[in-house]
PDB file of N, CA and C in Angstrom:
ATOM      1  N   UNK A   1      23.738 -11.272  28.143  1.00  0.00           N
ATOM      2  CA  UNK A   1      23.219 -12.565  27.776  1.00  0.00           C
ATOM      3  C   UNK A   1      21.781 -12.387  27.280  1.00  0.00           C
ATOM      4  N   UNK A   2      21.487 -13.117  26.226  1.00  0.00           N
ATOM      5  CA  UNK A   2      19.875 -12.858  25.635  1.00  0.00           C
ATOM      6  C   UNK A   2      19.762 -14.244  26.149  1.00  0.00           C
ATOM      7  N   UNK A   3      18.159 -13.922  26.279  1.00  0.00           N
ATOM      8  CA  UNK A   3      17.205 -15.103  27.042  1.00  0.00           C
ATOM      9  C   UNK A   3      15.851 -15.161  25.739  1.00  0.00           C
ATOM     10  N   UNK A   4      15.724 -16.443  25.840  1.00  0.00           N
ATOM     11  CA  UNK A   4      14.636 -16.902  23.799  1.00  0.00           C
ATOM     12  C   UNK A   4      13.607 -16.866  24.848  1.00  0.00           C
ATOM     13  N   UNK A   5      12.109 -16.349  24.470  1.00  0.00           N
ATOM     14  CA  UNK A   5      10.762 -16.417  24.429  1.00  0.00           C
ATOM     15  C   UNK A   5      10.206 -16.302  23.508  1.00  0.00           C
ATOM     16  N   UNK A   6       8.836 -16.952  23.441  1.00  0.00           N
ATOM     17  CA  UNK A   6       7.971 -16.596  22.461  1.00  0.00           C
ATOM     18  C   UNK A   6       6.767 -15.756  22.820  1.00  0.00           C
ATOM     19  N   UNK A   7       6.300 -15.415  22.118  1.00  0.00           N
ATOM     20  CA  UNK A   7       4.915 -14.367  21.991  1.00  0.00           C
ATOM     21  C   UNK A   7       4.052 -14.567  20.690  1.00  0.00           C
ATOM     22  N   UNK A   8       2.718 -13.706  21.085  1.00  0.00           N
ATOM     23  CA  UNK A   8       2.374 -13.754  20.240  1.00  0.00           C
ATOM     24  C   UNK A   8       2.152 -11.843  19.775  1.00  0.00           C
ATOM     25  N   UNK A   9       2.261 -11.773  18.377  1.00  0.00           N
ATOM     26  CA  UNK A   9       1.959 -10.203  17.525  1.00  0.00           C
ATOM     27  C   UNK A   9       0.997 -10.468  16.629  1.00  0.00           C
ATOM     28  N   UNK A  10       0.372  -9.173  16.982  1.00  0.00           N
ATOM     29  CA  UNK A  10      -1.205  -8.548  15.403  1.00  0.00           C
ATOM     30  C   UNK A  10      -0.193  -8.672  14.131  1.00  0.00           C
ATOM     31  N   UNK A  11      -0.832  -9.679  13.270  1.00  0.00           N
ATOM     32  CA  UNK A  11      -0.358  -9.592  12.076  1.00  0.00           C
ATOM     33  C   UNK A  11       0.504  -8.449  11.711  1.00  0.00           C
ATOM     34  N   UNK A  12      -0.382  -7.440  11.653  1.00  0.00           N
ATOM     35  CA  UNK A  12       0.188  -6.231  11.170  1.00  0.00           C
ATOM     36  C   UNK A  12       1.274  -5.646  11.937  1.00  0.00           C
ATOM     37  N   UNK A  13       1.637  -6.072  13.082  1.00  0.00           N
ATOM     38  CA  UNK A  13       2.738  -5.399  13.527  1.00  0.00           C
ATOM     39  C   UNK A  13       3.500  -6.535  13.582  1.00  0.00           C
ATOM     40  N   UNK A  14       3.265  -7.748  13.431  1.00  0.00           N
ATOM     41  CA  UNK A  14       4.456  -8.775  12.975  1.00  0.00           C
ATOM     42  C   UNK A  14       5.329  -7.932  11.877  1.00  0.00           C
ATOM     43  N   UNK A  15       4.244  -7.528  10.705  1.00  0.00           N
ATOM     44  CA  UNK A  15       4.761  -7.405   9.455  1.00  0.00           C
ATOM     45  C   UNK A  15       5.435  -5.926   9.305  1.00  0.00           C
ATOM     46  N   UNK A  16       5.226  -4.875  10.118  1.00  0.00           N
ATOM     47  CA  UNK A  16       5.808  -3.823  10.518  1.00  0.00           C
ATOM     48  C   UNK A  16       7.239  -3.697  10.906  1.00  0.00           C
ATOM     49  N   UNK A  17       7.240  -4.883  11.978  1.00  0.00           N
ATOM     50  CA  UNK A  17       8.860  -4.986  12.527  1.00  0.00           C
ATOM     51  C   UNK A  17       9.053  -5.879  11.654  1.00  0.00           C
ATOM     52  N   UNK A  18       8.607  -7.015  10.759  1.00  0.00           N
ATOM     53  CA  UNK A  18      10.227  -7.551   9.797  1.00  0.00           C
ATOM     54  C   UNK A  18      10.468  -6.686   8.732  1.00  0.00           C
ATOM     55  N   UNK A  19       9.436  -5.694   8.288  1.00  0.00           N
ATOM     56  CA  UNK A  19       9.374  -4.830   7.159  1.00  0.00           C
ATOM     57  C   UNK A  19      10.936  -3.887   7.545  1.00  0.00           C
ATOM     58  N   UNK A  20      10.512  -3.173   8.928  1.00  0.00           N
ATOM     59  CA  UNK A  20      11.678  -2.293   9.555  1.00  0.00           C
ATOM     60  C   UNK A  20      13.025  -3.432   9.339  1.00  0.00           C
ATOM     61  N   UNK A  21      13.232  -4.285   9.936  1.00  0.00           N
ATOM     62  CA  UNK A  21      14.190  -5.607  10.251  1.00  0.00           C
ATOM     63  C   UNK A  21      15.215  -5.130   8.967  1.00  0.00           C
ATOM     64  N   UNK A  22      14.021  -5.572   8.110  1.00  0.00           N
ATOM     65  CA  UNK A  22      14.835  -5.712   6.252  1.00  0.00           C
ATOM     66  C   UNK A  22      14.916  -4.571   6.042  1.00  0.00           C
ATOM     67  N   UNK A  23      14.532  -3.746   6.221  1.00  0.00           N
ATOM     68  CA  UNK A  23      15.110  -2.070   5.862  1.00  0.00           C
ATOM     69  C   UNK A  23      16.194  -1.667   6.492  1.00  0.00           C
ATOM     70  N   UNK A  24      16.607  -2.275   7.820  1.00  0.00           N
ATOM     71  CA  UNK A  24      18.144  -1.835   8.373  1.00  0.00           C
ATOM     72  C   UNK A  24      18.760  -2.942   8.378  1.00  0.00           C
ATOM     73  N   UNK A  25      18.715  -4.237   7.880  1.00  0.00           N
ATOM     74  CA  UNK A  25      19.561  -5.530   7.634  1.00  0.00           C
ATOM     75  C   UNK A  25      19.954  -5.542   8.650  1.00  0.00           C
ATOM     76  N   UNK A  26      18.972  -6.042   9.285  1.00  0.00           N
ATOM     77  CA  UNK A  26      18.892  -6.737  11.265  1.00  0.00           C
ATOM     78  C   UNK A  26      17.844  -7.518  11.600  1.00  0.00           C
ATOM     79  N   UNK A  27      17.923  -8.252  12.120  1.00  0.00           N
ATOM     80  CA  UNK A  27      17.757  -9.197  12.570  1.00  0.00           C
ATOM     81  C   UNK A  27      15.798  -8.913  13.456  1.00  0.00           C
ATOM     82  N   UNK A  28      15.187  -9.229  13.297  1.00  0.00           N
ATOM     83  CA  UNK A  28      14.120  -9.146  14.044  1.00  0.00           C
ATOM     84  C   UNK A  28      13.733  -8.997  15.313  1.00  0.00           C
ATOM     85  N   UNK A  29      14.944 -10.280  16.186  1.00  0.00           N
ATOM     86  CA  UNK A  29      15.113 -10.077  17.394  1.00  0.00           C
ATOM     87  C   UNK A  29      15.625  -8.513  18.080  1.00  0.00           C
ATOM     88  N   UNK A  30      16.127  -8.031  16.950  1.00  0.00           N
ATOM     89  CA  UNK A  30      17.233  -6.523  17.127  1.00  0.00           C
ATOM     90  C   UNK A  30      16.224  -5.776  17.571  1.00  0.00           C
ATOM     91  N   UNK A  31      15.289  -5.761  16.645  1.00  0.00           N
ATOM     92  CA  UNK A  31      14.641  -4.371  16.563  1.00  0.00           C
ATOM     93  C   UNK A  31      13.266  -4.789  17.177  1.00  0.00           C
ATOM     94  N   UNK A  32      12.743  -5.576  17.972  1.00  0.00           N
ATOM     95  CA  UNK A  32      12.190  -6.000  19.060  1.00  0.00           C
ATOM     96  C   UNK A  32      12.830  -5.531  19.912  1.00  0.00           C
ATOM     97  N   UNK A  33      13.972  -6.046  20.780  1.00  0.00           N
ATOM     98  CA  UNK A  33      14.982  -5.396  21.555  1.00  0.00           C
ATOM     99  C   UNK A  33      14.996  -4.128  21.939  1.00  0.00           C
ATOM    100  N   UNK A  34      15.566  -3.656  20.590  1.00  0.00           N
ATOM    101  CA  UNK A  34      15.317  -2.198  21.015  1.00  0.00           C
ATOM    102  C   UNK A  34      13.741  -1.429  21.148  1.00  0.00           C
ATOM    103  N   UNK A  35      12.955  -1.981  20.219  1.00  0.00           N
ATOM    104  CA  UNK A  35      11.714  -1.193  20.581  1.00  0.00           C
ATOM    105  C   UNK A  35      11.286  -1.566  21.790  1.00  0.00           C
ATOM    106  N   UNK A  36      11.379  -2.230  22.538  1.00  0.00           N
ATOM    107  CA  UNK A  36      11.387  -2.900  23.822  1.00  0.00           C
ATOM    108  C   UNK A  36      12.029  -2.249  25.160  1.00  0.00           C
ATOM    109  N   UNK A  37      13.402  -1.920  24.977  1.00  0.00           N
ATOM    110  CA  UNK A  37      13.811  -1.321  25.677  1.00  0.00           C
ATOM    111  C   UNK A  37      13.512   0.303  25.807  1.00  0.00           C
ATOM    112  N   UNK A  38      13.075   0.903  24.424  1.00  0.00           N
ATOM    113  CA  UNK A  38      13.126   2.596  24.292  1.00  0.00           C
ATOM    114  C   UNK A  38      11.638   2.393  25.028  1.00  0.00           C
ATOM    115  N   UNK A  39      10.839   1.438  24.869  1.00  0.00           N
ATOM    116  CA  UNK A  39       9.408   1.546  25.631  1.00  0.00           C
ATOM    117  C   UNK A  39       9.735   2.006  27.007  1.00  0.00           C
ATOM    118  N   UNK A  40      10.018   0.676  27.785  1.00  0.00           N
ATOM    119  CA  UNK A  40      10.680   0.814  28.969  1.00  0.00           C
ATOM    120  C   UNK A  40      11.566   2.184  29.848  1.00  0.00           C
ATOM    121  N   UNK A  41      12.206   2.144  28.809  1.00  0.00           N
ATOM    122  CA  UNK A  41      13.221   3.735  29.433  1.00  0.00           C
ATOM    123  C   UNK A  41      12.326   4.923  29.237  1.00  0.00           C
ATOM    124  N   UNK A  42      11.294   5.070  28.083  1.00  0.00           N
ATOM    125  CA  UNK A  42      10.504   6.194  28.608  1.00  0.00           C
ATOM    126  C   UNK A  42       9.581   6.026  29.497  1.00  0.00           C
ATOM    127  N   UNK A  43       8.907   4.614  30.142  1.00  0.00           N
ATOM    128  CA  UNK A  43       7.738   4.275  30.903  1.00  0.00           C
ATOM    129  C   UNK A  43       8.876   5.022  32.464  1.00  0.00           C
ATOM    130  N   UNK A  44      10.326   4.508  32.517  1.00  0.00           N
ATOM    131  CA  UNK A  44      11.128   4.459  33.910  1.00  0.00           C
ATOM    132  C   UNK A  44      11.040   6.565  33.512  1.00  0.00           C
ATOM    133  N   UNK A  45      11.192   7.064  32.268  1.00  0.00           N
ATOM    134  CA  UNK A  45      11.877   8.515  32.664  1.00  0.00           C
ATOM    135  C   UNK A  45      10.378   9.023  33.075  1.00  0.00           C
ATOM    136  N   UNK A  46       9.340   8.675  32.711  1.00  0.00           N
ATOM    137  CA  UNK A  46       8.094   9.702  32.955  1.00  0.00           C
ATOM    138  C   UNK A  46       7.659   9.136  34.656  1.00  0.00           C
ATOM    139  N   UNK A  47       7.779   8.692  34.869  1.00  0.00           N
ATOM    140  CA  UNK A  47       7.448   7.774  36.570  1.00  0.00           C
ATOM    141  C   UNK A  47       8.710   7.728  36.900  1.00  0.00           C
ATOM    142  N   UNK A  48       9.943   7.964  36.631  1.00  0.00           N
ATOM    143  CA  UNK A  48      11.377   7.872  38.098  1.00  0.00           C
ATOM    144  C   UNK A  48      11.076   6.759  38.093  1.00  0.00           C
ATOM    145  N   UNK A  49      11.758   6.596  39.322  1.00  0.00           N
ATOM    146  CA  UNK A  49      12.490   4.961  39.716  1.00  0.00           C
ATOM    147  C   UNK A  49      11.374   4.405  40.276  1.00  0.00           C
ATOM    148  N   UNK A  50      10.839   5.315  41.034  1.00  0.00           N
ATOM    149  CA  UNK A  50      10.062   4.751  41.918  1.00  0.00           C
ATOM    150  C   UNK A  50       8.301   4.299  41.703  1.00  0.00           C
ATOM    151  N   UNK A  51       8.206   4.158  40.264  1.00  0.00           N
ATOM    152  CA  UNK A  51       6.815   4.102  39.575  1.00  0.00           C
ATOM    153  C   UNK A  51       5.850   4.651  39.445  1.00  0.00           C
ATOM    154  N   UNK A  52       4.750   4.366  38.620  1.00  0.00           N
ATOM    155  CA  UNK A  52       3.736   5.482  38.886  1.00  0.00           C
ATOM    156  C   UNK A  52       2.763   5.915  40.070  1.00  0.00           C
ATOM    157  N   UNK A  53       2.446   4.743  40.686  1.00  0.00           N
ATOM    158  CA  UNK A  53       1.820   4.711  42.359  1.00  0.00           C
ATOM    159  C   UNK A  53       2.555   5.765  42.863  1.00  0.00           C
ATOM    160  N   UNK A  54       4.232   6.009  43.242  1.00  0.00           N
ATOM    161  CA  UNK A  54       4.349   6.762  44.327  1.00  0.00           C
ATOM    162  C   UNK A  54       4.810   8.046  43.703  1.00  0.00           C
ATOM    163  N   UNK A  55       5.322   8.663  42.020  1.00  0.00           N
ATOM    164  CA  UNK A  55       5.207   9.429  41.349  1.00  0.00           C
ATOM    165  C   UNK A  55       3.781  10.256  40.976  1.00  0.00           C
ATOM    166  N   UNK A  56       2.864   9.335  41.615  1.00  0.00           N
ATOM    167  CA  UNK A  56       1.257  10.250  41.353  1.00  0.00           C
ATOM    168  C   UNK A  56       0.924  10.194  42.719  1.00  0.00           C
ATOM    169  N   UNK A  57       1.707  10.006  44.030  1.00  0.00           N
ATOM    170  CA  UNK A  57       1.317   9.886  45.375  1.00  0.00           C
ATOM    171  C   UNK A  57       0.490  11.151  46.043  1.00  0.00           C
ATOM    172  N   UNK A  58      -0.240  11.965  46.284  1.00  0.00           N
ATOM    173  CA  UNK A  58      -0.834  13.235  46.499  1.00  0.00           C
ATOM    174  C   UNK A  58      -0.938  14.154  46.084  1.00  0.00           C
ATOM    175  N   UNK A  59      -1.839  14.023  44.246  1.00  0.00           N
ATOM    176  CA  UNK A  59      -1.669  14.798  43.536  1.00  0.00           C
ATOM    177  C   UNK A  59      -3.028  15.077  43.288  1.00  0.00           C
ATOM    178  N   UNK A  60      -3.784  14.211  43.700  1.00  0.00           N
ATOM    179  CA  UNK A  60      -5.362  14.019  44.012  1.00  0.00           C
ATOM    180  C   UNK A  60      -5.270  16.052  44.324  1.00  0.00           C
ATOM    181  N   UNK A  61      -6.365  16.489  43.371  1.00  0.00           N
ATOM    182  CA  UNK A  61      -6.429  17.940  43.851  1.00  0.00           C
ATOM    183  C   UNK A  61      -8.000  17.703  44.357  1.00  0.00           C
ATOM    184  N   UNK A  62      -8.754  17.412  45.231  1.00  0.00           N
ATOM    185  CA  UNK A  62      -9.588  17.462  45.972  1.00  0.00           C
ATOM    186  C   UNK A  62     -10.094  17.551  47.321  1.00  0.00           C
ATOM    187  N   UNK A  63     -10.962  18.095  47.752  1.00  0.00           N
ATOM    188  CA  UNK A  63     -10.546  17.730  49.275  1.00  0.00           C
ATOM    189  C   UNK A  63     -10.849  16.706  49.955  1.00  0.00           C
ATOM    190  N   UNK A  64     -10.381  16.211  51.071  1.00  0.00           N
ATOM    191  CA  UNK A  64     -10.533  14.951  51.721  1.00  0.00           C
ATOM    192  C   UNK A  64     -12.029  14.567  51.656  1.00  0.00           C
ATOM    193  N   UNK A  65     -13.145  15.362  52.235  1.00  0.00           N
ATOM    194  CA  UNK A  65     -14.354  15.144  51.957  1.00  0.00           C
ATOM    195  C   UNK A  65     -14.982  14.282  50.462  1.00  0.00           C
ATOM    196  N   UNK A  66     -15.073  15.225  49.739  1.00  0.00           N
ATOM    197  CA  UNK A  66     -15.215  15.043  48.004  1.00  0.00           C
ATOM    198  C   UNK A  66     -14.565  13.392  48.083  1.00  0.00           C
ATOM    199  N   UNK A  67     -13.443  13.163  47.895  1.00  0.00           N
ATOM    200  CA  UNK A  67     -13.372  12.113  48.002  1.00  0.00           C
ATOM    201  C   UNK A  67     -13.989  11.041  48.747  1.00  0.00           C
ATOM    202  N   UNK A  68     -13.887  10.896  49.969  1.00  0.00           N
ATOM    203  CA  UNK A  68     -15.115  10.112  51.000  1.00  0.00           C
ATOM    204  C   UNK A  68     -16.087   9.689  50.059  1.00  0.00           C
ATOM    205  N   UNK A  69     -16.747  10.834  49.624  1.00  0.00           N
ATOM    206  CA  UNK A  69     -18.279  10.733  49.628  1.00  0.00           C
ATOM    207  C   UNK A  69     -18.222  10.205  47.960  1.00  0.00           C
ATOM    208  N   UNK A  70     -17.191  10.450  47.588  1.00  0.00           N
ATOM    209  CA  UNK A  70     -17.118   9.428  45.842  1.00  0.00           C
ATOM    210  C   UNK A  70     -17.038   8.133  45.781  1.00  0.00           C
ATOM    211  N   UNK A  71     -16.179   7.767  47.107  1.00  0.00           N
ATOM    212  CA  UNK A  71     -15.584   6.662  46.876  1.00  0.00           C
ATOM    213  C   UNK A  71     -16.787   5.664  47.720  1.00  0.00           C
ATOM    214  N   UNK A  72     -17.651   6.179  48.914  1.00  0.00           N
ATOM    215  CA  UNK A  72     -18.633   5.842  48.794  1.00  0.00           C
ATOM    216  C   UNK A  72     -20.072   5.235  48.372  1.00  0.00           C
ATOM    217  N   UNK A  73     -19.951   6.198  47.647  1.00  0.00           N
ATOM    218  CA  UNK A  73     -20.908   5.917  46.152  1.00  0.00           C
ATOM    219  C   UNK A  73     -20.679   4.732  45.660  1.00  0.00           C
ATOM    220  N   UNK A  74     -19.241   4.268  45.469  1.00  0.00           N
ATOM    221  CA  UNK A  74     -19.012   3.599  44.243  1.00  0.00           C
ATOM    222  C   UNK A  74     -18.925   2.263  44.997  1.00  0.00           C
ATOM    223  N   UNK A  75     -20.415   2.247  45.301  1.00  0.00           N
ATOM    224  CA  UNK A  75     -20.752   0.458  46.069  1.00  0.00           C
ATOM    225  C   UNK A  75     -19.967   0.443  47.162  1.00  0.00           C
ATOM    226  N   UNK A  76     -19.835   1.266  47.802  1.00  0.00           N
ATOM    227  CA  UNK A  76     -19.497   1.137  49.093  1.00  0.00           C
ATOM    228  C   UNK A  76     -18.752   0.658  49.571  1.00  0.00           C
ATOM    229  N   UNK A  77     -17.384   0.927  48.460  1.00  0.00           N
ATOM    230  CA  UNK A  77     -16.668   0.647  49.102  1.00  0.00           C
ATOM    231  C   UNK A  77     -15.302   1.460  49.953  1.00  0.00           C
ATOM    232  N   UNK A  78     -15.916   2.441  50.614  1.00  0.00           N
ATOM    233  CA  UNK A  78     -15.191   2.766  52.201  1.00  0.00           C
ATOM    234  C   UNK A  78     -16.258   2.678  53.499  1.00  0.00           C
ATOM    235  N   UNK A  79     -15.906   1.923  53.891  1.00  0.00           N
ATOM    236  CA  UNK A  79     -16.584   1.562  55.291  1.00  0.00           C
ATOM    237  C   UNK A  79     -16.560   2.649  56.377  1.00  0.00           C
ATOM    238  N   UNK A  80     -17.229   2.958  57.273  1.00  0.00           N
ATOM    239  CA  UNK A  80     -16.696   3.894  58.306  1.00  0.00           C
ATOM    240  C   UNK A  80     -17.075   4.892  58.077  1.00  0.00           C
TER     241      UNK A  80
END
């Protein structure tokens, strides 16, 4: 089932996708769609299922210290 919204697009990429549209005799909504979805499926294949928060979960290469004392700095905000 398709569901209608509106948006708004930069001129120029309005005129990009109906340019594409009329070059494969489809429909605008089409090729929104799909550029839409191929976004999506590479945002889900590079982050897994489980997103980028828990796909970048302890990758921090620093040591516990170093951190403290950065995050410190930055107006203070770790307490303790």
């Amino acid at each position: 089932m398709r569901r209608k919204f509106s948006t708004l697009l930069e001129e120029n990429l309005y005129e990009r996708t109906r340019s594409e549209a009329i070059r494969q005799g489809r429909q605008i909504a089409d090729v929104v769609c799909e550029a839409l979805a191929a976004y999506l499926d590479g945002k889900a294949a590079a982050f897994g299922a489980q997103g980028v928060v828990a796909g970048s979960w302890g990758v921090l290469a620093m040591p516990a210290r170093q951190v403290r004392d950065l995050l410190a700095a930055e107006d203070e905000l770790l307490e303790g």
